[in-house]
Protein backbone atom coordinates (compact mmCIF):
# COMPACT_ATOMS: atom_id res chain seq x y z
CA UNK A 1 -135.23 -130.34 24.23
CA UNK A 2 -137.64 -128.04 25.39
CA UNK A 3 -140.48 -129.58 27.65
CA UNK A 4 -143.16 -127.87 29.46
CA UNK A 5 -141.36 -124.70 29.71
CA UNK A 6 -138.16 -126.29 30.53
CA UNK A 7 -134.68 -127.37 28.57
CA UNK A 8 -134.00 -130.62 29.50
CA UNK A 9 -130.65 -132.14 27.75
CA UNK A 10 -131.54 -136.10 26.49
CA UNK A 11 -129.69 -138.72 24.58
CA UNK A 12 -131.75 -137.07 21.60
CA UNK A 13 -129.70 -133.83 21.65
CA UNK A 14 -126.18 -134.73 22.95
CA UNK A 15 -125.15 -138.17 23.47
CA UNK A 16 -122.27 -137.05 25.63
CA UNK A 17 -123.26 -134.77 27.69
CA UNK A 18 -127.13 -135.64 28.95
CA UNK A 19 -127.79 -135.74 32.64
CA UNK A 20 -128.32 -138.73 33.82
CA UNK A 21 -131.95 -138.36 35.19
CA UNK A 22 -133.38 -136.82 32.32
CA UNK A 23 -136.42 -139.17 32.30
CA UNK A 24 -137.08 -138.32 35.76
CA UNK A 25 -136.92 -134.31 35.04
CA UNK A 26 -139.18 -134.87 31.99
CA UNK A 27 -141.74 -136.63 34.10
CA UNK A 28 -141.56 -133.73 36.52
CA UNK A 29 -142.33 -131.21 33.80
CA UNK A 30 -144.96 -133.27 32.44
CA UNK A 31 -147.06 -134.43 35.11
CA UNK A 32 -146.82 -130.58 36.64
CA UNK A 33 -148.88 -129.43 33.70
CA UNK A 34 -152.89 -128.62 33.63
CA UNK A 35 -154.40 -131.42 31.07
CA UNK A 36 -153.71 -133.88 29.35
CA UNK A 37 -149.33 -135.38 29.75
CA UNK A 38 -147.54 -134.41 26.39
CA UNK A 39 -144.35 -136.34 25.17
CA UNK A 40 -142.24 -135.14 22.48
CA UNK A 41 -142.68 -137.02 19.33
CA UNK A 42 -139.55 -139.36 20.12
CA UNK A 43 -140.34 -140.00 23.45
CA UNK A 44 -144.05 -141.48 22.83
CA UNK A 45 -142.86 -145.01 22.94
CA UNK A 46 -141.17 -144.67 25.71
CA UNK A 47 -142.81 -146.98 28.14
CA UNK A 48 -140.83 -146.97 30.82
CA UNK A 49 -141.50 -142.93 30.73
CA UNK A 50 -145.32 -142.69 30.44
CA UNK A 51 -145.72 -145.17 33.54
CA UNK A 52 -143.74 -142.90 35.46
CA UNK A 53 -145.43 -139.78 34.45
CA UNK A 54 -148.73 -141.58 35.19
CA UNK A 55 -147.64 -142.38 38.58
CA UNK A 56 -146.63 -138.88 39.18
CA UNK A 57 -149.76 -137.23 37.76
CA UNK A 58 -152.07 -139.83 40.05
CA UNK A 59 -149.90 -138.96 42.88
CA UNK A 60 -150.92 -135.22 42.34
CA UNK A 61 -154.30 -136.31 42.74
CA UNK A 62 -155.01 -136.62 46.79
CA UNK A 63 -158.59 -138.56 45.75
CA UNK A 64 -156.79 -141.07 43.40
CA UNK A 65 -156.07 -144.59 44.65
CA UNK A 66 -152.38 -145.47 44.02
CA UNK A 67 -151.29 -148.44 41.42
CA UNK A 68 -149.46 -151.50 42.06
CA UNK A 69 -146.51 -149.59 40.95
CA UNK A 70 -146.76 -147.45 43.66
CA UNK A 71 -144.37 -148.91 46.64
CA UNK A 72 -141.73 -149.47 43.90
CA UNK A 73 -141.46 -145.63 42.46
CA UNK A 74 -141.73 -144.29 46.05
CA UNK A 75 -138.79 -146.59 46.76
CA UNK A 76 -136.73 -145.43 44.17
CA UNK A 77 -137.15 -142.03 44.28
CA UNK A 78 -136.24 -142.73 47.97
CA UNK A 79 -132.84 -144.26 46.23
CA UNK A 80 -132.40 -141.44 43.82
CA UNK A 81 -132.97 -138.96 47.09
CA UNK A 82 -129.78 -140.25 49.22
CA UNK A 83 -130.65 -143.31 50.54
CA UNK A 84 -127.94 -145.97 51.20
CA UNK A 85 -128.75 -147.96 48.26
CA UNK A 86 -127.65 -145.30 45.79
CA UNK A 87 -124.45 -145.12 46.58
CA UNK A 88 -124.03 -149.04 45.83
CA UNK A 89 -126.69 -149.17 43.01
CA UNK A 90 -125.22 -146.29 40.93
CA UNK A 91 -120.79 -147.45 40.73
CA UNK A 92 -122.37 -150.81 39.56
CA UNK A 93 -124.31 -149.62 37.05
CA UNK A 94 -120.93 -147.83 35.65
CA UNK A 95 -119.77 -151.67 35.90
CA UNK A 96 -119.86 -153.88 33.42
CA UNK A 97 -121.94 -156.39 36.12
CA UNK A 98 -125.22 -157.52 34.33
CA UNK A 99 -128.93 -156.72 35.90
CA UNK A 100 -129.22 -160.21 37.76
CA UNK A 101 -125.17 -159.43 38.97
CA UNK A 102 -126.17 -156.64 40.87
CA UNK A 103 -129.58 -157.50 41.99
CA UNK A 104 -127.41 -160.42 43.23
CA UNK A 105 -125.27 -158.29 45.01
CA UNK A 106 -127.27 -156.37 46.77
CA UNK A 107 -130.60 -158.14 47.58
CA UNK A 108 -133.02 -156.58 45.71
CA UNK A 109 -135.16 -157.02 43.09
CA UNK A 110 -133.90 -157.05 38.81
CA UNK A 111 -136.87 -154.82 37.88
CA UNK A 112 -136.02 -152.28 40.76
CA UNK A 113 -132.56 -152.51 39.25
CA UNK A 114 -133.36 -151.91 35.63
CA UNK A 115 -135.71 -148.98 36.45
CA UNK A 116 -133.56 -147.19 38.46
CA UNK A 117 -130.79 -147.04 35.66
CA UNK A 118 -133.94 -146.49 33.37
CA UNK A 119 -135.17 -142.84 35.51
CA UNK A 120 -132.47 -141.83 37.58
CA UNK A 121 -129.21 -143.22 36.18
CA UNK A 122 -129.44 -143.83 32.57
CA UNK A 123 -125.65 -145.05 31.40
CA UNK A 124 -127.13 -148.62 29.35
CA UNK A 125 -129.01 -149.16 26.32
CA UNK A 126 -132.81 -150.37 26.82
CA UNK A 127 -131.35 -154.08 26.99
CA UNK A 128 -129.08 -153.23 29.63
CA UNK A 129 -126.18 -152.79 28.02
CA UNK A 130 -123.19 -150.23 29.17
CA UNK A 131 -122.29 -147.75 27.19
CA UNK A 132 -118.90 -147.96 25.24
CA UNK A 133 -118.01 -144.22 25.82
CA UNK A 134 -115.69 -143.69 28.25
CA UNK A 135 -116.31 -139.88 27.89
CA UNK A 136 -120.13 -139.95 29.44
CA UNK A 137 -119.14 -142.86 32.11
CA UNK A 138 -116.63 -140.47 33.05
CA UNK A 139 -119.03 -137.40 33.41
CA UNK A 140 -121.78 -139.87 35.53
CA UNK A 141 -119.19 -140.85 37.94
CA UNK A 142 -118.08 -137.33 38.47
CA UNK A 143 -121.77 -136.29 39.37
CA UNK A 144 -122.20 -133.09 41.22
CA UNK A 145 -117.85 -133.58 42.03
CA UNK A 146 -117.71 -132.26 38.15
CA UNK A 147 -119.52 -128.92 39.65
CA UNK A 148 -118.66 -127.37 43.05
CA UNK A 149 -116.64 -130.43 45.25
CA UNK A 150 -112.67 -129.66 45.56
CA UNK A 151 -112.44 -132.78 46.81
CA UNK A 152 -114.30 -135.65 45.60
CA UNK A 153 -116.43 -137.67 48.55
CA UNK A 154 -115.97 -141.39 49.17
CA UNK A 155 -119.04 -142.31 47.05
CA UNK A 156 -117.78 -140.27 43.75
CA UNK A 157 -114.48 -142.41 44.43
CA UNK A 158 -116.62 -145.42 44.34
CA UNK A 159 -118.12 -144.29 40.97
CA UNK A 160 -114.24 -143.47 39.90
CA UNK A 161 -113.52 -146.96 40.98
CA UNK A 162 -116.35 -148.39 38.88
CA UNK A 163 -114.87 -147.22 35.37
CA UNK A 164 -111.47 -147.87 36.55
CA UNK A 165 -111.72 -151.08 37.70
CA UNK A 166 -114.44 -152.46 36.69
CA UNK A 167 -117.02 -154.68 38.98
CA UNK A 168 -114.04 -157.03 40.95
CA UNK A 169 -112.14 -153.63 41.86
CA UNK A 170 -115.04 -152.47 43.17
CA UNK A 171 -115.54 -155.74 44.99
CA UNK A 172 -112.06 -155.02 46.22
CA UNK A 173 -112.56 -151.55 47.51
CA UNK A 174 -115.50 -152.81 49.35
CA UNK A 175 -113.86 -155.95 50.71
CA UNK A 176 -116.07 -158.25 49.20
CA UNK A 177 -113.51 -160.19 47.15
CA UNK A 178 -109.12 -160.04 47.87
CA UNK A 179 -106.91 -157.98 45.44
CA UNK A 180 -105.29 -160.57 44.26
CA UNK A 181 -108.56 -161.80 43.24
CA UNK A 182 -108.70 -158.98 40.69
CA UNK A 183 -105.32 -157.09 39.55
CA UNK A 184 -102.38 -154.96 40.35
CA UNK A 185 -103.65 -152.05 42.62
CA UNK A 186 -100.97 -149.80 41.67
CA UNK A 187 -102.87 -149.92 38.04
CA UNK A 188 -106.19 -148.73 39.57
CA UNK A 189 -104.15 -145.96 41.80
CA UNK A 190 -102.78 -144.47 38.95
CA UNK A 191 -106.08 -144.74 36.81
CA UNK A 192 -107.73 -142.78 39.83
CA UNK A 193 -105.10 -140.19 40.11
CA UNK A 194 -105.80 -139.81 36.46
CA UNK A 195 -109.58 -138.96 36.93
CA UNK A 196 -109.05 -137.22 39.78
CA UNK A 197 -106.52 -134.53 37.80
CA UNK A 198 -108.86 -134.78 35.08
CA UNK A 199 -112.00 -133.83 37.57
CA UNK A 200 -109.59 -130.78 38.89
CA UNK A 201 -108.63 -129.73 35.64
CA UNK A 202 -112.47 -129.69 34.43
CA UNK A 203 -113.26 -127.91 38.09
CA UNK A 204 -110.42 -125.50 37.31
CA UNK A 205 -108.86 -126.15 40.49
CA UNK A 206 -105.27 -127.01 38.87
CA UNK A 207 -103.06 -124.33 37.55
CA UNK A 208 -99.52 -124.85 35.17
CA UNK A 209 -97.53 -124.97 38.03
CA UNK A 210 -99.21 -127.99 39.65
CA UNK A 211 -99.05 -130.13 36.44
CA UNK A 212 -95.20 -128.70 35.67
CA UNK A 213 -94.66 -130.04 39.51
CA UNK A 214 -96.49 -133.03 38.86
CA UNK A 215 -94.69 -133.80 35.92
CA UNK A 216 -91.49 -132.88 37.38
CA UNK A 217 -91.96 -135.53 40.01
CA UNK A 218 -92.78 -138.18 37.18
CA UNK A 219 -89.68 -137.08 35.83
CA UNK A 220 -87.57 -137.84 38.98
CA UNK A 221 -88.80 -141.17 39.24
CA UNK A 222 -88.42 -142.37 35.78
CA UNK A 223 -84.91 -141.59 36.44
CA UNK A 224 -84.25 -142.90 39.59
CA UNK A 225 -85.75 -146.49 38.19
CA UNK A 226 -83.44 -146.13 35.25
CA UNK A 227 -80.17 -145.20 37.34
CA UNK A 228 -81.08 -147.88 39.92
CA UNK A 229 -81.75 -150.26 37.05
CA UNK A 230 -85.20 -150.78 38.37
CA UNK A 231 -86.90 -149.90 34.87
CA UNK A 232 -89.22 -153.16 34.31
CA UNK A 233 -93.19 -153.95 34.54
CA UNK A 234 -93.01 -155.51 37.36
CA UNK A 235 -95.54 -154.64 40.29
CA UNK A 236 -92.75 -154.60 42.79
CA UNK A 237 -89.93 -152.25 41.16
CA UNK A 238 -91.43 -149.19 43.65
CA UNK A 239 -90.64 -151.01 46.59
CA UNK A 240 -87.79 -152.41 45.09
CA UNK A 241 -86.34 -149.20 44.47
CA UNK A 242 -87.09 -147.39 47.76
CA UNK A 243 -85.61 -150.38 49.26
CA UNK A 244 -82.44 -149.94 47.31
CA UNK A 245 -82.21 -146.35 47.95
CA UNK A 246 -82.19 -147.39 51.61
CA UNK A 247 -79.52 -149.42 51.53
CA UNK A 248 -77.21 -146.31 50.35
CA UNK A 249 -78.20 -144.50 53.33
CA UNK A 250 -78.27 -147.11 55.87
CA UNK A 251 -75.08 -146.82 58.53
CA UNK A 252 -72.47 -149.25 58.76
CA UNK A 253 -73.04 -150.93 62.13
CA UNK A 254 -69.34 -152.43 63.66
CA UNK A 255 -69.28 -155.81 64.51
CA UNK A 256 -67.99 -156.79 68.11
CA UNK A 257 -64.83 -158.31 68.06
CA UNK A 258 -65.29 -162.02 67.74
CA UNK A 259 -62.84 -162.56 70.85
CA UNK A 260 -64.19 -160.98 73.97
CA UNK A 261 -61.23 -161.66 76.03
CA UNK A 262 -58.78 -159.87 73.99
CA UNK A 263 -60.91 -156.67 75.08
CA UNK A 264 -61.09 -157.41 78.55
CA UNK A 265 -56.61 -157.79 78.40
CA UNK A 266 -56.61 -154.65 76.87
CA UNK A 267 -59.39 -153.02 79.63
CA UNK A 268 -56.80 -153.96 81.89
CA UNK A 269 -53.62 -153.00 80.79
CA UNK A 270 -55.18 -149.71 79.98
CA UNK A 271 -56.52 -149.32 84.02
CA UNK A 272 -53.08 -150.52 84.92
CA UNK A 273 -50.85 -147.79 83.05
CA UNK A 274 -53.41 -145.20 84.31
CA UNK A 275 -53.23 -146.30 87.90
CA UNK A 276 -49.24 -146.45 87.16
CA UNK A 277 -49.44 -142.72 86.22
CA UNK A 278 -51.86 -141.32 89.14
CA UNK A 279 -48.42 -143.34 91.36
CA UNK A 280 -46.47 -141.39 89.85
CA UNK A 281 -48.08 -137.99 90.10
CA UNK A 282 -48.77 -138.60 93.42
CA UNK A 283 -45.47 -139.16 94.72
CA UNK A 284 -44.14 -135.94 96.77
CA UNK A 285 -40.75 -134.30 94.77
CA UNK A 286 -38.09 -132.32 97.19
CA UNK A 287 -36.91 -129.11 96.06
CA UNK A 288 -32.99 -128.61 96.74
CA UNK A 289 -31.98 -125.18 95.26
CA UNK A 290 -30.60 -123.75 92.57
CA UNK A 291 -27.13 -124.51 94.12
CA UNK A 292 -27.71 -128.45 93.65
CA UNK A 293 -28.62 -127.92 90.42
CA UNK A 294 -25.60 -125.67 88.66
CA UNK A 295 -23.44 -128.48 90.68
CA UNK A 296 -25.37 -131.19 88.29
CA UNK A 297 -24.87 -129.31 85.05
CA UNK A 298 -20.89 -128.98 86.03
CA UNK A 299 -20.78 -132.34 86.69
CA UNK A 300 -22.28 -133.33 83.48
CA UNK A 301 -20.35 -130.43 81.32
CA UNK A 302 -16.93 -131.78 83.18
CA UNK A 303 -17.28 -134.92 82.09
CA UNK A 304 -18.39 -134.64 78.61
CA UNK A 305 -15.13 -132.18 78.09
CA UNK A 306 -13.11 -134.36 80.23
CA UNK A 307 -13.33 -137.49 78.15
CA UNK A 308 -12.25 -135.67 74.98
């Protein structure tokens, strides 16, 4: 849609694929011009959009006094600019959490809630509902990860965690409820492995070779489970095979004999057959000739003949 000069993508011309501020950049366009604001014809009963192009255009004006509305657009374009509360507001909103859940959950007020999502973050209906497609929640928690980030930050994980988990895993992430409050983790770390690949696939920071790697490895361990006759749904079969694949490398560790006196005999018959030996060594031997000995071996040769 072109406005004031400038193509702005809304929900009128691709459903998927909008960004998610587009009321706010129309606004922009609109209050920048000389005279009178024009909307398009399908955005001229948009309410939500002419206040916030009147608030713009009066804040062009240095003479004009501001509205009521005034504190609450300068703190939500505050939001929408980096402040804290955008980085909670914006993975709820991908949540299935209601209005009064969230304004709940973080202190502030419904309407500042609902007009937020309304200008800056527009993934529900006008009566607050979340959108069903998973294809445009996906794109919102990418954000500006989808574009130029090889690695996604902690609050585009938070937005990840949102449409993976829903509002209690993001409860859990934050430590505001237990895990086993909510589900399995290992379910929500392989659904965020999953986005993440699909986010680096998108980026075009994954070649072949990674995913023939990657789904080498799956492979492996679908294999292992099988041969180790881990294969089940339980939660626990990981552990329950590394633990087994432990146990076939662990060393065999002796026992000690269950008789510790039997050792100490044998200590000591072994010290006294040694000491027996360094005797023996150590006794002096006399040397009498080779005369003495040819006597010997007649002596022994006569009497073996002898006796036959």
């Amino acid at each position: 849609m072109k406005i004031a000069g400038q193509d702005i993508t809304t929900p009128f011309d691709d459903s998927s694929s909008y960004a998610p501020d587009w009321r706010h950049q129309i606004a922009q366009a609109v209050a920048g011009q000389t005279g009178p604001a024009r909307l398009p014809p399908e955005l001229k009963k948009d309410e939500d959009l002419k206040a916030y192009v009147a608030y713009l255009q009066k804040k062009r004006k240095p003479s004009s006094r501001p509205n009521g509305a005034a504190g609450r657009y300068r703190r939500l374009i505050a939001w929408y600019d980096g402040a804290p509360a955008k980085h909670f507001i914006e993975p709820l909103l991908l949540t299935e959490a209601s209005y009064t859940t969230i304004t709940q959950e973080l202190g502030v007020e419904k309407e500042d809630v609902r007009l937020y999502e309304r200008l800056f973050f527009n993934i529900r209906d006008q009566d607050g509902n979340l959108t069903a497609s998973h294809l445009l929640k996906r794109r919102f928690a990418f954000g500006e990860a989808l574009h130029s980030e090889p690695d996604a930050d902690e609050h585009t994980v938070w937005r990840m965690v949102a449409i993976t988990a829903g509002y209690r895993g993001l409860q859990a992430v934050w430590g505001t409820v237990s895990w086993a409050e909510h589900a399995d983790p290992d379910d929500v770390i392989h659904a965020l492995v999953t986005n993440e690949l699909v986010r680096r696939l998108l980026l075009g920071n994954m070649r072949t070779s990674d995913l023939t790697r990657l789904s080498g490895n799956h492979v492996m361990r679908e294999r292992m489970l099988h041969e180790t006759g881990q294969r089940s749904n339980d939660s626990a079969a990981a552990w329950k095979l590394v633990t087994q694949l432990l146990q076939t490398a662990a060393p065999t560790v002796v026992k000690p004999d269950s008789a510790p006196e039997t050792i100490t005999k044998q200590q000591e018959a072994l010290k006294a057959k040694l000491d027996a030996q360094q005797n023996i060594e150590g006794q002096p031997v006399t040397d009498q000739g080779m005369q003495a000995g040819m006597e010997a071996l007649a002596a022994v040769v006569e009497g073996h003949f002898g006796k036959e």
